[in-house]
PDB file of N, CA and C in Angstrom:
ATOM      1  N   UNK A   1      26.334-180.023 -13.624  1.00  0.00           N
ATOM      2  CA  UNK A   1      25.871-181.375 -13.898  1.00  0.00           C
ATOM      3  C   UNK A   1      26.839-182.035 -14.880  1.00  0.00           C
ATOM      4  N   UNK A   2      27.253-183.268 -14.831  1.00  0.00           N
ATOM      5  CA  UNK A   2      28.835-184.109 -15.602  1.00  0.00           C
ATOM      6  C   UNK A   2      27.365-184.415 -16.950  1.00  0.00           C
ATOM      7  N   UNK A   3      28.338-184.686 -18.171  1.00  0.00           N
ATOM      8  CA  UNK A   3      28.234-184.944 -19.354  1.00  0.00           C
ATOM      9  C   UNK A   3      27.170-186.179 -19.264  1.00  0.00           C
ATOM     10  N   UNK A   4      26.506-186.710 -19.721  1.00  0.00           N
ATOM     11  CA  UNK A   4      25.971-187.940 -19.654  1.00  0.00           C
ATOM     12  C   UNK A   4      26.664-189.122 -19.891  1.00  0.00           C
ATOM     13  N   UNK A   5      27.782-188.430 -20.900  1.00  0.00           N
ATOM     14  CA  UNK A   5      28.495-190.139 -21.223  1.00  0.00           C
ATOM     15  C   UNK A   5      29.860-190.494 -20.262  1.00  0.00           C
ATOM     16  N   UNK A   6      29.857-189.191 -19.267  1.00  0.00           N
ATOM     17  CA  UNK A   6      30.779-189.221 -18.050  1.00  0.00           C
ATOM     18  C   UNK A   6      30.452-190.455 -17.047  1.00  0.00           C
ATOM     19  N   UNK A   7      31.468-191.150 -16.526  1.00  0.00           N
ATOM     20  CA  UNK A   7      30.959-192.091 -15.846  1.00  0.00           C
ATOM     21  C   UNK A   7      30.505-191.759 -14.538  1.00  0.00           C
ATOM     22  N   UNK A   8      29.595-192.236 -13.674  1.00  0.00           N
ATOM     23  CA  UNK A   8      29.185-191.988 -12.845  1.00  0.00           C
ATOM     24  C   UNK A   8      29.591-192.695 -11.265  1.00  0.00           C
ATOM     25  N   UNK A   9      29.904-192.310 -10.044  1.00  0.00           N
ATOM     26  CA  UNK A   9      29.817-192.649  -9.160  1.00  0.00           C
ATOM     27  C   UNK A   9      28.604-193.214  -8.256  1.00  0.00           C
ATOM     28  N   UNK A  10      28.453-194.001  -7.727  1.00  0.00           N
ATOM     29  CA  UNK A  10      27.022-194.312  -6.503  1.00  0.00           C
ATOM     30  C   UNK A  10      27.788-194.707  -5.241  1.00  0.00           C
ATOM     31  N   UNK A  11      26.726-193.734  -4.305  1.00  0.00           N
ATOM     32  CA  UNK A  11      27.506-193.666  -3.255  1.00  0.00           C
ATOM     33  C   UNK A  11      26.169-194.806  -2.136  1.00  0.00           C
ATOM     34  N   UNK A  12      26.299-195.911  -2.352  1.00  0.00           N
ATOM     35  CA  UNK A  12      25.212-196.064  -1.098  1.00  0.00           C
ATOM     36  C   UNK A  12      25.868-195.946   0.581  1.00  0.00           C
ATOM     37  N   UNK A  13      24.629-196.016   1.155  1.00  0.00           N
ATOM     38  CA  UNK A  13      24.535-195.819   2.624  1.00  0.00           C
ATOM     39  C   UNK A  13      22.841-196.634   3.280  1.00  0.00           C
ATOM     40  N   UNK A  14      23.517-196.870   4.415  1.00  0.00           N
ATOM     41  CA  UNK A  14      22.234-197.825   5.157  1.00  0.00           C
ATOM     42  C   UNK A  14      22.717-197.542   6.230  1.00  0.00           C
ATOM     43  N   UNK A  15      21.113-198.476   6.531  1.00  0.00           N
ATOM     44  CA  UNK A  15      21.444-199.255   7.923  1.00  0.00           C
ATOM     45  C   UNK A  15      21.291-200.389   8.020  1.00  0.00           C
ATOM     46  N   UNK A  16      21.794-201.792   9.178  1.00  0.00           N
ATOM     47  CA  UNK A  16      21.735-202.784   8.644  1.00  0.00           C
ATOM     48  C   UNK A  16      21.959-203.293  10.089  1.00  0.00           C
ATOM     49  N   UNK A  17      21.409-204.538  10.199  1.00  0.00           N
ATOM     50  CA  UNK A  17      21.433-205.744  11.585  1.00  0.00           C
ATOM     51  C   UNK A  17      22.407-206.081  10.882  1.00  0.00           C
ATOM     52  N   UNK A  18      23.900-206.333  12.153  1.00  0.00           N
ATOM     53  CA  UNK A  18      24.786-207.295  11.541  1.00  0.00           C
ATOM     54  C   UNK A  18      24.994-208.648  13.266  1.00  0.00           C
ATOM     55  N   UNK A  19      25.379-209.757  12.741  1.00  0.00           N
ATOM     56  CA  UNK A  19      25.917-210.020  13.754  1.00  0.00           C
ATOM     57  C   UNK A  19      27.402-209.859  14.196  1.00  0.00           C
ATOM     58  N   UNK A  20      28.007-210.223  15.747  1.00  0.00           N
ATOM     59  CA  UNK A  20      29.246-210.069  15.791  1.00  0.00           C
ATOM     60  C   UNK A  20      29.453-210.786  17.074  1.00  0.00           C
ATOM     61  N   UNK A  21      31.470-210.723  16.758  1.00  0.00           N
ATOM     62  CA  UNK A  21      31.403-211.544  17.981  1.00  0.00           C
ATOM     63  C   UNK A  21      32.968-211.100  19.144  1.00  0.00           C
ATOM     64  N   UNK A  22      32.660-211.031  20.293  1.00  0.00           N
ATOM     65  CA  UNK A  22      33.859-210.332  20.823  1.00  0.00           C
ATOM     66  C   UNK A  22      34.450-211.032  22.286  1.00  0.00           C
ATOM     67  N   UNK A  23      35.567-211.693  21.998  1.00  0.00           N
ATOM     68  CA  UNK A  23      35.748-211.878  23.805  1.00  0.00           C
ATOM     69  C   UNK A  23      37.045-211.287  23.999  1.00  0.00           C
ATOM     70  N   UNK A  24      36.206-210.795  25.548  1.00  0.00           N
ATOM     71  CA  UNK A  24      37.794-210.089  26.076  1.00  0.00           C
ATOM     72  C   UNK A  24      38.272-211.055  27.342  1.00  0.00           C
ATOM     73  N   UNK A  25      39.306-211.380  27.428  1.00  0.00           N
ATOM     74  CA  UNK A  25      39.627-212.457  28.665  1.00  0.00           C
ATOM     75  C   UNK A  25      40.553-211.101  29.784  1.00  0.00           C
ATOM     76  N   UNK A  26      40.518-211.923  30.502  1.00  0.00           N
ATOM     77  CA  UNK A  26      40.969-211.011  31.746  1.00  0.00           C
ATOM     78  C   UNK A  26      40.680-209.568  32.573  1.00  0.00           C
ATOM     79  N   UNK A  27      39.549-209.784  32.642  1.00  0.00           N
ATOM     80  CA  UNK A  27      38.622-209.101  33.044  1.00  0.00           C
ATOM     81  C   UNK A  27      38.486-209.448  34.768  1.00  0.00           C
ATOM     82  N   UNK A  28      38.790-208.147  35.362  1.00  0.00           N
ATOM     83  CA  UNK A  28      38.284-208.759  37.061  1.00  0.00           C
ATOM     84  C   UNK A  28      36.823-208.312  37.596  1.00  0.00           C
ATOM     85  N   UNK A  29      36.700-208.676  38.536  1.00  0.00           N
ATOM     86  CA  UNK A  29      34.807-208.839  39.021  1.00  0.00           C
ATOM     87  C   UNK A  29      34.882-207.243  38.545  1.00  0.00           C
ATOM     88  N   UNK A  30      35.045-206.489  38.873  1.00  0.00           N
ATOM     89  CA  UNK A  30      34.812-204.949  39.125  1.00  0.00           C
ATOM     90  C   UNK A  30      34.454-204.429  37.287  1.00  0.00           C
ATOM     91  N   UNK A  31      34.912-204.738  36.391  1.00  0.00           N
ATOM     92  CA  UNK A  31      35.223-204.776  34.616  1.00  0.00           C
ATOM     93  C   UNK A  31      33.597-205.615  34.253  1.00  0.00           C
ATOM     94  N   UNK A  32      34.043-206.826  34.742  1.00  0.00           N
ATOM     95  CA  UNK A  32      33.183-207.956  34.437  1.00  0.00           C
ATOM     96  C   UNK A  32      31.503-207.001  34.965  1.00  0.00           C
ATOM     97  N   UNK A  33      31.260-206.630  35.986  1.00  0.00           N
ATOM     98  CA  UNK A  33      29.820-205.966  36.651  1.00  0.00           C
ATOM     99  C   UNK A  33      29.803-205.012  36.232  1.00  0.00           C
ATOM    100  N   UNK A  34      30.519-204.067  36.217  1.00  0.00           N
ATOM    101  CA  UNK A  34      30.091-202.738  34.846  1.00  0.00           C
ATOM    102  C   UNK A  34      29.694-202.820  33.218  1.00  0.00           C
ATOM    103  N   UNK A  35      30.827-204.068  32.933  1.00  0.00           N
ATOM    104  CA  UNK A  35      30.503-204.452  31.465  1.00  0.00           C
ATOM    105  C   UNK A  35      29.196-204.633  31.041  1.00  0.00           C
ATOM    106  N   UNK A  36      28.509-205.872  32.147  1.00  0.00           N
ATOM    107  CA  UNK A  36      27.139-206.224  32.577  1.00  0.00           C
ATOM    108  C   UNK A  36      26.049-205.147  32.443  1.00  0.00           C
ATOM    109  N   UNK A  37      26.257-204.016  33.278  1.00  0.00           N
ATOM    110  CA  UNK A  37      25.458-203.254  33.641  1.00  0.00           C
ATOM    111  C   UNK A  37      25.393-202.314  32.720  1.00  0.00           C
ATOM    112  N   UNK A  38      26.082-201.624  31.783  1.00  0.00           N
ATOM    113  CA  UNK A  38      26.255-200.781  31.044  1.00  0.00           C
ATOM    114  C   UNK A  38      26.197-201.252  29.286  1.00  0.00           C
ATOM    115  N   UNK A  39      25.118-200.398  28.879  1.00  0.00           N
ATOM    116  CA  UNK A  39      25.134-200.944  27.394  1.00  0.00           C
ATOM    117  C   UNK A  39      25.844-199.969  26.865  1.00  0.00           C
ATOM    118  N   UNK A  40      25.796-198.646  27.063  1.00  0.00           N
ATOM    119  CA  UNK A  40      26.965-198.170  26.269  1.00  0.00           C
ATOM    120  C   UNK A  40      28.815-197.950  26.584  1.00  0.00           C
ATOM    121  N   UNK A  41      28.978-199.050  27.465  1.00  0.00           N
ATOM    122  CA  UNK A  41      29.868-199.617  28.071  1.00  0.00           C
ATOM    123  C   UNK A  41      30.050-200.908  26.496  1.00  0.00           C
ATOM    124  N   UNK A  42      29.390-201.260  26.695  1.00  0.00           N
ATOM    125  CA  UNK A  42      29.240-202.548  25.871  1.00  0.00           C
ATOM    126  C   UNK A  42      29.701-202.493  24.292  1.00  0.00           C
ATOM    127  N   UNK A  43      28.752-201.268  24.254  1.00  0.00           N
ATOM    128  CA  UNK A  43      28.718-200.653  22.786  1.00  0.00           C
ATOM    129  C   UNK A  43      30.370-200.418  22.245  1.00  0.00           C
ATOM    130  N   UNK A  44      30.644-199.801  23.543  1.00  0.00           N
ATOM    131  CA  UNK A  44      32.354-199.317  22.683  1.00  0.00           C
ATOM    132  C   UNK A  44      33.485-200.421  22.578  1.00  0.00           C
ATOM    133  N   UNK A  45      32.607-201.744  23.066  1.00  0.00           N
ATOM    134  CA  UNK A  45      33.742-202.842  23.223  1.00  0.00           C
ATOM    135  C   UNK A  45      34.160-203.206  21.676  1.00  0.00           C
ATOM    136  N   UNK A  46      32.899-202.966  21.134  1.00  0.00           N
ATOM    137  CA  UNK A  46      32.783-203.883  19.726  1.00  0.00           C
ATOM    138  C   UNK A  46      33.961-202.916  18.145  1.00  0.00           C
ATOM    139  N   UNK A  47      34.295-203.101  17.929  1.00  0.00           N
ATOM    140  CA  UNK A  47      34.835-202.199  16.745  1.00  0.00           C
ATOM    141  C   UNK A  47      34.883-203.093  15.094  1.00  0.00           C
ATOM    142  N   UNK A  48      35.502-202.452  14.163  1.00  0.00           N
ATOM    143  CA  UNK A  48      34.813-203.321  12.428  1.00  0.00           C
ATOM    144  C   UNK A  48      35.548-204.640  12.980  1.00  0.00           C
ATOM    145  N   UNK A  49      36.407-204.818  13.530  1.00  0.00           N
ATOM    146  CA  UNK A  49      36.787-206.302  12.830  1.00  0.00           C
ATOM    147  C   UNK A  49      36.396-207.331  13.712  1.00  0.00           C
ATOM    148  N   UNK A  50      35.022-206.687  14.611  1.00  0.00           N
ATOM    149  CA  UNK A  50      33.976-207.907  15.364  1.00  0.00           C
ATOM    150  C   UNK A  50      32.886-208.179  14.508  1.00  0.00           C
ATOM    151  N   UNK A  51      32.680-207.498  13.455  1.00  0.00           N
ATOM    152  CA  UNK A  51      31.839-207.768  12.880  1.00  0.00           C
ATOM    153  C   UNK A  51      31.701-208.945  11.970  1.00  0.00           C
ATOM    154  N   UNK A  52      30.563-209.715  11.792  1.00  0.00           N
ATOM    155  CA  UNK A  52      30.935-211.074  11.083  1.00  0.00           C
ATOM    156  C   UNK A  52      30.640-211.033   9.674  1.00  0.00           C
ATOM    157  N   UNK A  53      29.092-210.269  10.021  1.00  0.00           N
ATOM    158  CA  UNK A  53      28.111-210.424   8.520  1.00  0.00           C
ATOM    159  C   UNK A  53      27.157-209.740   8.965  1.00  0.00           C
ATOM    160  N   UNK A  54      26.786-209.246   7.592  1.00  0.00           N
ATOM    161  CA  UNK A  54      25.020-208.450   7.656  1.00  0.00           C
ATOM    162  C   UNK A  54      24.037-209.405   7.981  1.00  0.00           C
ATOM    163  N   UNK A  55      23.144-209.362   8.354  1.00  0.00           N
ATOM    164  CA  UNK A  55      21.973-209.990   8.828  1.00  0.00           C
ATOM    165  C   UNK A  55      20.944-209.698   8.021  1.00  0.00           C
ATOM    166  N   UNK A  56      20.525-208.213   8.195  1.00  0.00           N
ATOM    167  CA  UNK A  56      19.483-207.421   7.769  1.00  0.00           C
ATOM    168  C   UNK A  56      19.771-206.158   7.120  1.00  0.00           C
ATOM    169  N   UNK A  57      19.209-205.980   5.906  1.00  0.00           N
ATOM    170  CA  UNK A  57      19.666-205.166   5.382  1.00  0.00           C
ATOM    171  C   UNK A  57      18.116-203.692   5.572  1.00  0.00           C
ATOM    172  N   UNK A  58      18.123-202.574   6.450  1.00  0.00           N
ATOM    173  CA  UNK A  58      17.018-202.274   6.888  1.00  0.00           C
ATOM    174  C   UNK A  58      16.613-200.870   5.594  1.00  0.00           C
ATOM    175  N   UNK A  59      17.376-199.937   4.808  1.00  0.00           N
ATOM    176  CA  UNK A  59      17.399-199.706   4.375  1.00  0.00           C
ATOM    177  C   UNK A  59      18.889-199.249   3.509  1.00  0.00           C
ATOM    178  N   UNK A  60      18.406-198.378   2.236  1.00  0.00           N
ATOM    179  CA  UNK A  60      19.662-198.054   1.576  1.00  0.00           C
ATOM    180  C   UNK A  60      19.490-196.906   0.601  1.00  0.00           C
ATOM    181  N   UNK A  61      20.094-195.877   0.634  1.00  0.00           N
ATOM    182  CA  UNK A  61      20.005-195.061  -0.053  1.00  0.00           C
ATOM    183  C   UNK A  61      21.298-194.572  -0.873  1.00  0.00           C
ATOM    184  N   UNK A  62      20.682-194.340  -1.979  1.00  0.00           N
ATOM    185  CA  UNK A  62      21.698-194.431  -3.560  1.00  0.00           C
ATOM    186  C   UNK A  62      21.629-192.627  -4.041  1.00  0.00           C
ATOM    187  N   UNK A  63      23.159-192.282  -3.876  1.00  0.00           N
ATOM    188  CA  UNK A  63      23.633-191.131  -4.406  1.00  0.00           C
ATOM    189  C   UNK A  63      24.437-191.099  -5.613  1.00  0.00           C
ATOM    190  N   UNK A  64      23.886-190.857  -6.816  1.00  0.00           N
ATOM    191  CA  UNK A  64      24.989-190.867  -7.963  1.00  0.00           C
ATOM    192  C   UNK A  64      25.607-189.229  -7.730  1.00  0.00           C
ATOM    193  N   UNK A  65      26.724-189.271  -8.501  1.00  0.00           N
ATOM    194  CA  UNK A  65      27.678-188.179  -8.416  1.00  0.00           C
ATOM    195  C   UNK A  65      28.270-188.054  -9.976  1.00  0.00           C
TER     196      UNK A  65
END
């Protein structure tokens, strides 16, 4: 266990609604109807720098170190 007058780290972690936003152009019918049909198709389109902003912050949990 660190000294008390040691400074301390906090590690949070969540989960959280964010919105985002992504277009892909050039896409042919065959891309375009799977994209459609498949959410975890969908899922892997998105990566961090579609993300805009948190929305909802659903929980959060705090680890000091």
């Amino acid at each position: 266990m660190p000294p008390e007058n040691q400074p301390k780290t906090a590690i949070l972690t969540g989960t959280a609604i964010v919105t985002f936003r992504k277009r892909i152009e050039g896409l042919n019918e065959q891309e375009a109807a799977e994209l459609l049909a498949d959410q975890e198709s969908q899922g892997f389109q998105i990566d961090e720098d579609d993300l805009i902003d948190i929305q909802e912050i659903h929980e959060i949990a705090v680890v000091l170190e």
